[in-house]
PDB file of N, CA and C in Angstrom:
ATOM      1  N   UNK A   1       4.474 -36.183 -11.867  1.00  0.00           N
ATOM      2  CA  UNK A   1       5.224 -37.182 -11.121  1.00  0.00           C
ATOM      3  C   UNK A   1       4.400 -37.645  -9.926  1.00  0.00           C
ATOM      4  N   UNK A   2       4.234 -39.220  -9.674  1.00  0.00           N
ATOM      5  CA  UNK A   2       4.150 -39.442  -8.444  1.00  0.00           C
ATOM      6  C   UNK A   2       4.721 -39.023  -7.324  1.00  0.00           C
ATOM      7  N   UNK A   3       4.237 -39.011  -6.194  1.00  0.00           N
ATOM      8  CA  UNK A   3       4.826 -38.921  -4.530  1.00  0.00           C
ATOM      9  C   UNK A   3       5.772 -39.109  -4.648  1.00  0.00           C
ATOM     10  N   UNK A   4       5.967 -40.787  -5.293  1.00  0.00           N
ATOM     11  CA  UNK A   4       6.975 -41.851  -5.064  1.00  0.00           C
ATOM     12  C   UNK A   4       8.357 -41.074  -6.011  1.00  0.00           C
ATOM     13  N   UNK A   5       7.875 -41.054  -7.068  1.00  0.00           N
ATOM     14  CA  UNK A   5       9.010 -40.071  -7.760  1.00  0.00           C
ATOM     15  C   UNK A   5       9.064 -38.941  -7.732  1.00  0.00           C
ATOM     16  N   UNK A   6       8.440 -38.435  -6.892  1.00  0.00           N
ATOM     17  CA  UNK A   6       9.413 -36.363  -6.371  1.00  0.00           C
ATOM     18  C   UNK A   6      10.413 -37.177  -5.261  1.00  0.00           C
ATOM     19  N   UNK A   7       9.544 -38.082  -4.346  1.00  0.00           N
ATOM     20  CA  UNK A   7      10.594 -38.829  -3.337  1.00  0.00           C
ATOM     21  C   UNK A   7      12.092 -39.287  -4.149  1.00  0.00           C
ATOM     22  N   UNK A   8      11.974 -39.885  -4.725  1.00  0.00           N
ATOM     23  CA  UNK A   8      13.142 -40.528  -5.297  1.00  0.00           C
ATOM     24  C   UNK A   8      13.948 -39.614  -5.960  1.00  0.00           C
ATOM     25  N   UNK A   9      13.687 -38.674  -6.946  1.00  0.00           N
ATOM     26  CA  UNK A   9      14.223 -37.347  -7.226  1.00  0.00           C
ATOM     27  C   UNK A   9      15.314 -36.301  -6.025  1.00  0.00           C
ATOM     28  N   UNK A  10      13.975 -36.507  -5.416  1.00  0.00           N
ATOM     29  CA  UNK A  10      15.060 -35.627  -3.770  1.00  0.00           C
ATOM     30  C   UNK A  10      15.932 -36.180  -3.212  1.00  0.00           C
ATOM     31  N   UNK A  11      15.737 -37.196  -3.037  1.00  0.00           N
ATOM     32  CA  UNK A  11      16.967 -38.043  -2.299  1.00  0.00           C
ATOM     33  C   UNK A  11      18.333 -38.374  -3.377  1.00  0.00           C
ATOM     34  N   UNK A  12      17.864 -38.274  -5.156  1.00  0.00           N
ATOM     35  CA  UNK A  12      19.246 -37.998  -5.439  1.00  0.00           C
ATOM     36  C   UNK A  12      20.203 -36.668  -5.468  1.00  0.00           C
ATOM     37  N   UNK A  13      19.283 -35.396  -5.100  1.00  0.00           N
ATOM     38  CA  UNK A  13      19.747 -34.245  -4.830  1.00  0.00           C
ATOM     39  C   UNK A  13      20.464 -34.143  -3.003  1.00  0.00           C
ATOM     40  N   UNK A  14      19.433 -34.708  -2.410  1.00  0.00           N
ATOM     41  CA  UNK A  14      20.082 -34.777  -1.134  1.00  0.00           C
ATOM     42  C   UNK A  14      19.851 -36.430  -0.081  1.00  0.00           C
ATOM     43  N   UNK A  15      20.375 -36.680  -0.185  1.00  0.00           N
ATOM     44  CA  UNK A  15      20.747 -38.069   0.236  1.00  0.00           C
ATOM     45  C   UNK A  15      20.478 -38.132   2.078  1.00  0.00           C
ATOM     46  N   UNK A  16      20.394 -36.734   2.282  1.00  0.00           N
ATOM     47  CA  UNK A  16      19.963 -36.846   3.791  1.00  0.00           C
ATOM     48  C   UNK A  16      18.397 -37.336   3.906  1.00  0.00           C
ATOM     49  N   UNK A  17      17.841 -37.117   3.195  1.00  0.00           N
ATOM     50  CA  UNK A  17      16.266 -36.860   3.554  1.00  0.00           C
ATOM     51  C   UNK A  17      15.935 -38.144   3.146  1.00  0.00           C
ATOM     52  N   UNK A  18      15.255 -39.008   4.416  1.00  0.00           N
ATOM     53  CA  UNK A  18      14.978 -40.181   4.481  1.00  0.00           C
ATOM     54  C   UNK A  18      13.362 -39.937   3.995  1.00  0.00           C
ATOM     55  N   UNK A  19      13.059 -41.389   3.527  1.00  0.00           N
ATOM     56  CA  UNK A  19      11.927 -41.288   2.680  1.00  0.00           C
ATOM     57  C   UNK A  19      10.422 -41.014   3.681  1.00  0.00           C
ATOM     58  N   UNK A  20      10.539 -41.778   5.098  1.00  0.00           N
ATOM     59  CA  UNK A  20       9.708 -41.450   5.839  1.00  0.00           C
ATOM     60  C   UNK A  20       9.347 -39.815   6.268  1.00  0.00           C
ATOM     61  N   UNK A  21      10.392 -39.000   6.943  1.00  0.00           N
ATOM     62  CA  UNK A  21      10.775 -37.984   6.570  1.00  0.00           C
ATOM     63  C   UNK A  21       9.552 -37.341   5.318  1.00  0.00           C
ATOM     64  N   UNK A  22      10.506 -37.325   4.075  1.00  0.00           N
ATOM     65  CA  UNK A  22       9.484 -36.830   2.963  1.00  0.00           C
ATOM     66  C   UNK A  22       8.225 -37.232   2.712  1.00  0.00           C
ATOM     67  N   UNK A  23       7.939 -38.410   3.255  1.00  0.00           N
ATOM     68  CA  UNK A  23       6.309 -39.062   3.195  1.00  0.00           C
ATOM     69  C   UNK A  23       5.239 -37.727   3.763  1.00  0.00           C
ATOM     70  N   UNK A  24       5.625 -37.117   4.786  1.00  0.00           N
ATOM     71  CA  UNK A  24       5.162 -36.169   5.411  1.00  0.00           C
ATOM     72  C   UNK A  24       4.699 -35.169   5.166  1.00  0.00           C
ATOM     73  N   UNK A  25       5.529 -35.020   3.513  1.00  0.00           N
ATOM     74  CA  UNK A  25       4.910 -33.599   3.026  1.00  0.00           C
ATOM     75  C   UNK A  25       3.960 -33.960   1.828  1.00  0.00           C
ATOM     76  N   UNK A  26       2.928 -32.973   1.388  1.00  0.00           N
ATOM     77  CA  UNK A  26       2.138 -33.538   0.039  1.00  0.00           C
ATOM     78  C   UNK A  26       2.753 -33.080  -1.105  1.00  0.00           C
ATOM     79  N   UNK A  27       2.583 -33.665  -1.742  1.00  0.00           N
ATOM     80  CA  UNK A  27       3.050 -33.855  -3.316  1.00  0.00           C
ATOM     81  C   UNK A  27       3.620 -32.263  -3.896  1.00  0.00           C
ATOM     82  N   UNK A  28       2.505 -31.170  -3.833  1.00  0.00           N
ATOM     83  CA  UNK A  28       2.968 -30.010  -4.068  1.00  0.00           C
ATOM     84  C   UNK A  28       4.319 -29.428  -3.061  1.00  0.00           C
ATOM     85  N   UNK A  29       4.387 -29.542  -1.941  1.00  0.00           N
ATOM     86  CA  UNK A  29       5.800 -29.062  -1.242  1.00  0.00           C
ATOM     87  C   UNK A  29       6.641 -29.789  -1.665  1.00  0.00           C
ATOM     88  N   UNK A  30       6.470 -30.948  -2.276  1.00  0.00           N
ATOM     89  CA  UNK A  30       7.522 -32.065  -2.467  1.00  0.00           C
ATOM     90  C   UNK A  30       8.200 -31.658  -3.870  1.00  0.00           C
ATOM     91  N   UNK A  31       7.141 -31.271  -4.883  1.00  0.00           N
ATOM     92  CA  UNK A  31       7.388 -30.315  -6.273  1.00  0.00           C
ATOM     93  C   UNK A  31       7.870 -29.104  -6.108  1.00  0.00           C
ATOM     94  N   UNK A  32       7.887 -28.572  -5.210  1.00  0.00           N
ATOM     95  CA  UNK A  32       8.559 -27.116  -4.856  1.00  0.00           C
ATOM     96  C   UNK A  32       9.887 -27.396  -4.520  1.00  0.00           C
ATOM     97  N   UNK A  33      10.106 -28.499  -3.628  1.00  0.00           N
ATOM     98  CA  UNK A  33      11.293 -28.607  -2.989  1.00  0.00           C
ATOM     99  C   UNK A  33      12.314 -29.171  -3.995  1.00  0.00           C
ATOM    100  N   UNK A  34      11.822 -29.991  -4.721  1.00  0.00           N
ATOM    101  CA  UNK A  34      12.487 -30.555  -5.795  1.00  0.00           C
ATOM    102  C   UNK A  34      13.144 -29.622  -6.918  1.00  0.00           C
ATOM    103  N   UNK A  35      12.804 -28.748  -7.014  1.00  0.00           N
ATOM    104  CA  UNK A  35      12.348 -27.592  -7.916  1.00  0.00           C
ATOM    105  C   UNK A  35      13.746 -26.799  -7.411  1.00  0.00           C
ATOM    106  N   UNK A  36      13.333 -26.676  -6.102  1.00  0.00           N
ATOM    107  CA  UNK A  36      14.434 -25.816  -5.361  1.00  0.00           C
ATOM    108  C   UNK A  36      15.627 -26.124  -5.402  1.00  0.00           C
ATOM    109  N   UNK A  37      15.971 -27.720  -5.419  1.00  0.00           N
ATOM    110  CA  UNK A  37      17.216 -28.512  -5.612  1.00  0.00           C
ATOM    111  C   UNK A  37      17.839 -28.877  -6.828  1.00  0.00           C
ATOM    112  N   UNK A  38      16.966 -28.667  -7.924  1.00  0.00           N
ATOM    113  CA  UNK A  38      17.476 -28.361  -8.922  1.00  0.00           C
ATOM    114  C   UNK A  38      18.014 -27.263  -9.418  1.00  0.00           C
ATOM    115  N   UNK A  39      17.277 -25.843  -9.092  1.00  0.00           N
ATOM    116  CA  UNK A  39      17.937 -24.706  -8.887  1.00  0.00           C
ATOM    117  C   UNK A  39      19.274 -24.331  -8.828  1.00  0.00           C
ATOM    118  N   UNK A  40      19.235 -25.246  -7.232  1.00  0.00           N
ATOM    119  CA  UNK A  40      20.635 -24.581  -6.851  1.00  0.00           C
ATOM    120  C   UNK A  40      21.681 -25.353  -7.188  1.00  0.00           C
ATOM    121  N   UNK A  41      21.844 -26.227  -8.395  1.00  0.00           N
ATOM    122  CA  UNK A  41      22.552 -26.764  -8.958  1.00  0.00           C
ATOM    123  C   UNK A  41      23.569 -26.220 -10.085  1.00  0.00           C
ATOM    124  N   UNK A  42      22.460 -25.171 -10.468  1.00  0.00           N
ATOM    125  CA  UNK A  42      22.368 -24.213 -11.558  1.00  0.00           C
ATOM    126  C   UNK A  42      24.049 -23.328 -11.392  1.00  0.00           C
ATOM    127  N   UNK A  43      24.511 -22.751 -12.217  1.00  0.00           N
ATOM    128  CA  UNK A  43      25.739 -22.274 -11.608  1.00  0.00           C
ATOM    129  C   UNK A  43      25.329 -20.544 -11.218  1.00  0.00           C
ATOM    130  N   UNK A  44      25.961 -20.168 -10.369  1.00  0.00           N
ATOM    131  CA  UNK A  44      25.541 -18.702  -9.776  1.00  0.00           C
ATOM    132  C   UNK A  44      26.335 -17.669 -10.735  1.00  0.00           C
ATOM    133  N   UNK A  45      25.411 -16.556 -10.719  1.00  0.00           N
ATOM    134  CA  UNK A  45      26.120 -15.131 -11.270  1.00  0.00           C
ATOM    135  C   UNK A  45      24.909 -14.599 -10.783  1.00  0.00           C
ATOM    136  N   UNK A  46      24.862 -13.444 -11.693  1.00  0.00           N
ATOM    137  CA  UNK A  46      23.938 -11.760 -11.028  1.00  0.00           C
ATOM    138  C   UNK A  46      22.580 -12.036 -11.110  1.00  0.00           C
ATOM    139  N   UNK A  47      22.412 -12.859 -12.354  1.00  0.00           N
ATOM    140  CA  UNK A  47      20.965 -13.028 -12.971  1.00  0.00           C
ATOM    141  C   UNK A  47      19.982 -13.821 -12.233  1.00  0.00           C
ATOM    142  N   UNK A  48      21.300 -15.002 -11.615  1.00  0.00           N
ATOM    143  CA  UNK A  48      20.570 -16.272 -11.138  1.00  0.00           C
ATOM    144  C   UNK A  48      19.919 -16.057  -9.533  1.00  0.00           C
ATOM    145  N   UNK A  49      18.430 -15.936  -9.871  1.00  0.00           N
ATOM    146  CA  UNK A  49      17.814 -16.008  -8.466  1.00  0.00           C
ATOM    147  C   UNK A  49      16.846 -17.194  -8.484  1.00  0.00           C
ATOM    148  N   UNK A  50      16.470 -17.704  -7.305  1.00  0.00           N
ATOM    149  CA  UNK A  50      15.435 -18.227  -6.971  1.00  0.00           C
ATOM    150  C   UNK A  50      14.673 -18.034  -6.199  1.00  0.00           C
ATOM    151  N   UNK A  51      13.165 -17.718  -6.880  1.00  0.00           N
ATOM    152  CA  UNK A  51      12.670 -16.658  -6.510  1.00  0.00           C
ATOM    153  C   UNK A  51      11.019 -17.841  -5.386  1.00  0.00           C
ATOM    154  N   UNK A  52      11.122 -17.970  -4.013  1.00  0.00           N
ATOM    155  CA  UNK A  52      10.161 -19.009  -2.855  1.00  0.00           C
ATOM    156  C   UNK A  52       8.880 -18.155  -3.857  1.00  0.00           C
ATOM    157  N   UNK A  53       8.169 -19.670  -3.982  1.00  0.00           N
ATOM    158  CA  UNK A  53       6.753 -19.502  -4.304  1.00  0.00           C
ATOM    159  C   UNK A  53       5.961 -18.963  -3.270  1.00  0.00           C
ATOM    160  N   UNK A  54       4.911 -18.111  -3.918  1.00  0.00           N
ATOM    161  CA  UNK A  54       4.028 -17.322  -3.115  1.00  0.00           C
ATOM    162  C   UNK A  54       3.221 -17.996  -1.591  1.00  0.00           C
ATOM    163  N   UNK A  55       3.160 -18.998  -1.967  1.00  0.00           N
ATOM    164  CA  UNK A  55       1.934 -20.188  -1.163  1.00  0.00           C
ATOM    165  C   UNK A  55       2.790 -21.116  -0.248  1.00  0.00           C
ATOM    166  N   UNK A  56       4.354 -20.977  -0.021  1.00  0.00           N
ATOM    167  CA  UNK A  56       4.799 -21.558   0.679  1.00  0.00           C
ATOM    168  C   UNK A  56       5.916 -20.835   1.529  1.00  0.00           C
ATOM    169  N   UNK A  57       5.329 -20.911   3.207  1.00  0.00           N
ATOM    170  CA  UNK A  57       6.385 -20.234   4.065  1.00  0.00           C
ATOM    171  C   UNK A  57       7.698 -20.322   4.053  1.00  0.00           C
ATOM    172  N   UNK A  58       7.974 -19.594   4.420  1.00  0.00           N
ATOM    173  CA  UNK A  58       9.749 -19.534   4.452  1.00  0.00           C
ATOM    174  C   UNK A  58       9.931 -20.050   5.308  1.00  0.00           C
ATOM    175  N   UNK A  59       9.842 -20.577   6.308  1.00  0.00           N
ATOM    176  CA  UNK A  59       9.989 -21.233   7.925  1.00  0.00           C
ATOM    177  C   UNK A  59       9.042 -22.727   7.871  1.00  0.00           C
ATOM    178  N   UNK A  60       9.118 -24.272   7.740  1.00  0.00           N
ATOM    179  CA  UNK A  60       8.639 -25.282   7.397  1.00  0.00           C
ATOM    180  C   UNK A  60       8.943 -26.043   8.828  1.00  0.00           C
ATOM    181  N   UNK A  61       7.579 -26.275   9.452  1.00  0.00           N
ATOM    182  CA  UNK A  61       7.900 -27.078  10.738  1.00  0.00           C
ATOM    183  C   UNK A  61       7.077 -28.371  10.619  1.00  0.00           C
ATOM    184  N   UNK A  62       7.570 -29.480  11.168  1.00  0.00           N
ATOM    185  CA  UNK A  62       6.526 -30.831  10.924  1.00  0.00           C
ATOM    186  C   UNK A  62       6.198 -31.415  12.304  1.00  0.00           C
ATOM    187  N   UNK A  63       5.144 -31.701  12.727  1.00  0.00           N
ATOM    188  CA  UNK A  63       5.015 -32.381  14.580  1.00  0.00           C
ATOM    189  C   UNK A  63       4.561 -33.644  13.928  1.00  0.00           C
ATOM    190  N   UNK A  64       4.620 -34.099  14.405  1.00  0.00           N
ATOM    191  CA  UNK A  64       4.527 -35.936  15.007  1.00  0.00           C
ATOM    192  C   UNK A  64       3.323 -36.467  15.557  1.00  0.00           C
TER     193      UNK A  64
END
């Protein structure tokens, strides 16, 4: 997928995240995150985990 379509993907999972916003991150956090929002769509029981990729912090800060 393009930028443009992980962008467009996310914003139908979450409608907060303005596209400028997501411009910010590269393509791979943008595939993770997407990833993540599909997940948790998933319905929950015992089995269902989602398990943060190795290469990306748990704590995500962006400066300006």
């Amino acid at each position: 997928m393009s930028k443009q379509q992980l962008i467009e993907a996310i914003q139908v999972h979450n409608r907060s995240a303005t596209q400028d916003f997501l411009m910010g991150f590269n393509e791979e956090a943008l595939h993770n995150y997407l990833n993540h929002l599909e997940y948790r769509r998933r319905p929950r029981n015992g089995s269902a985990r989602w398990i943060r990729p190795v290469e990306t912090p748990a704590i995500v800060t962006r400066q300006k």
